[in-house]
Protein backbone atom coordinates (compact mmCIF):
# COMPACT_ATOMS: atom_id res chain seq x y z
CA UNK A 1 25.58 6.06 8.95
CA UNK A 2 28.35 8.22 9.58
CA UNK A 3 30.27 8.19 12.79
CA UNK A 4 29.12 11.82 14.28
CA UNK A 5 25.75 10.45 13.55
CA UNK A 6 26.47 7.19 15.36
CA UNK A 7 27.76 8.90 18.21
CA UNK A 8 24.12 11.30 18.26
CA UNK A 9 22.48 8.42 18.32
CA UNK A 10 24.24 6.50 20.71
CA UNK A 11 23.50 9.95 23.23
CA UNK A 12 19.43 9.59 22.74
CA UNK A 13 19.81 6.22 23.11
CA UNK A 14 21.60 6.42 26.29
CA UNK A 15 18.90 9.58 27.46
CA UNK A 16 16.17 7.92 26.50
CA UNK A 17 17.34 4.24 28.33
CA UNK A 18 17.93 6.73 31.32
CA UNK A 19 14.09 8.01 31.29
CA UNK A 20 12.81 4.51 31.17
CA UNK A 21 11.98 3.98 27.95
CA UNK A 22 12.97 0.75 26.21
CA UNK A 23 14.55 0.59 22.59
CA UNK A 24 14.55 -1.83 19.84
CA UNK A 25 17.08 -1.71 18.03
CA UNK A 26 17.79 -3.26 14.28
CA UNK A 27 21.57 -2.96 13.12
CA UNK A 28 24.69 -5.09 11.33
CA UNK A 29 27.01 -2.76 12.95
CA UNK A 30 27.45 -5.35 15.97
CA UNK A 31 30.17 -3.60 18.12
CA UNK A 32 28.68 0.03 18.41
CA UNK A 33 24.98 -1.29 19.18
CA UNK A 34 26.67 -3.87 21.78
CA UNK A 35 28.10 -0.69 23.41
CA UNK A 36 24.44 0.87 24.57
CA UNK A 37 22.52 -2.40 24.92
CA UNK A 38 21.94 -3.73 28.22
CA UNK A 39 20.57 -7.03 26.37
CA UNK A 40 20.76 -8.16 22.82
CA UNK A 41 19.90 -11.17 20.53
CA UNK A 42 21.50 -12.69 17.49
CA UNK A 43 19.12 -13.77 14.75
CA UNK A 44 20.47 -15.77 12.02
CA UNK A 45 18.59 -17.14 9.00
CA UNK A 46 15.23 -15.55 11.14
CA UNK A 47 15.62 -17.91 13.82
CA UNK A 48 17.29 -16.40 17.36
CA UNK A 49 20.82 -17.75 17.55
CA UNK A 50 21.17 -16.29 21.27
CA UNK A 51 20.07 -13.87 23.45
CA UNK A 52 21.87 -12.01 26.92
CA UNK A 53 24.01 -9.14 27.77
CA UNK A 54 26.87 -8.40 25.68
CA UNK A 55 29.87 -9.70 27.24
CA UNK A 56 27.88 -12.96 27.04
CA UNK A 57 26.91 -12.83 23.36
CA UNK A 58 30.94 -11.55 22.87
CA UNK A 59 32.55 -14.36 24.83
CA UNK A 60 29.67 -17.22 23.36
CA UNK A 61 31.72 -19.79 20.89
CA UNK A 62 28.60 -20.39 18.80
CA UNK A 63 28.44 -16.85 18.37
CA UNK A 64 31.47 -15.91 17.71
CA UNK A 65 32.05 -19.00 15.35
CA UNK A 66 28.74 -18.43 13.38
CA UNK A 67 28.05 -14.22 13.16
CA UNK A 68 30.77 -12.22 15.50
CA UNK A 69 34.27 -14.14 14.34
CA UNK A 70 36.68 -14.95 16.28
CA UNK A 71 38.83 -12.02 16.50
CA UNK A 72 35.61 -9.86 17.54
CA UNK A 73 36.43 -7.69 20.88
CA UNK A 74 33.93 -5.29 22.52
């Protein structure tokens, strides 16, 4: 998707999270869907590698050694 369009989206998103409604949320593009999730998981090879708020799956070693990389920053 193109970045305008990631930046609609990320607007409804945030509107609709503000009217109560809860979103699910399928995407490879980590660090923008990290930025409007209050909680997230990590599924690799279709088993759940971790779950919790961002900052948690950011800063987690296994996470970061096995899907985010090192160098990842929110």
């Amino acid at each position: 998707i193109d970045p305008i369009t990631v930046l609609d989206l990320q607007r409804l998103i945030r509107h609709l999270k503000k009217e109560g409604f809860g979103i699910l949320i399928t995407d490879h593009n980590v660090r923008d869907t990290l930025k409007i999730t209050d909680r997230a998981s990590i599924i690799k090879d279709g088993k759940v590698l971790a779950s919790g708020d961002p900052a948690s799956l950011a800063s987690d070693p296994l996470v970061r050694q096995v899907y985010l990389g090192e160098e990842f920053e929110l």
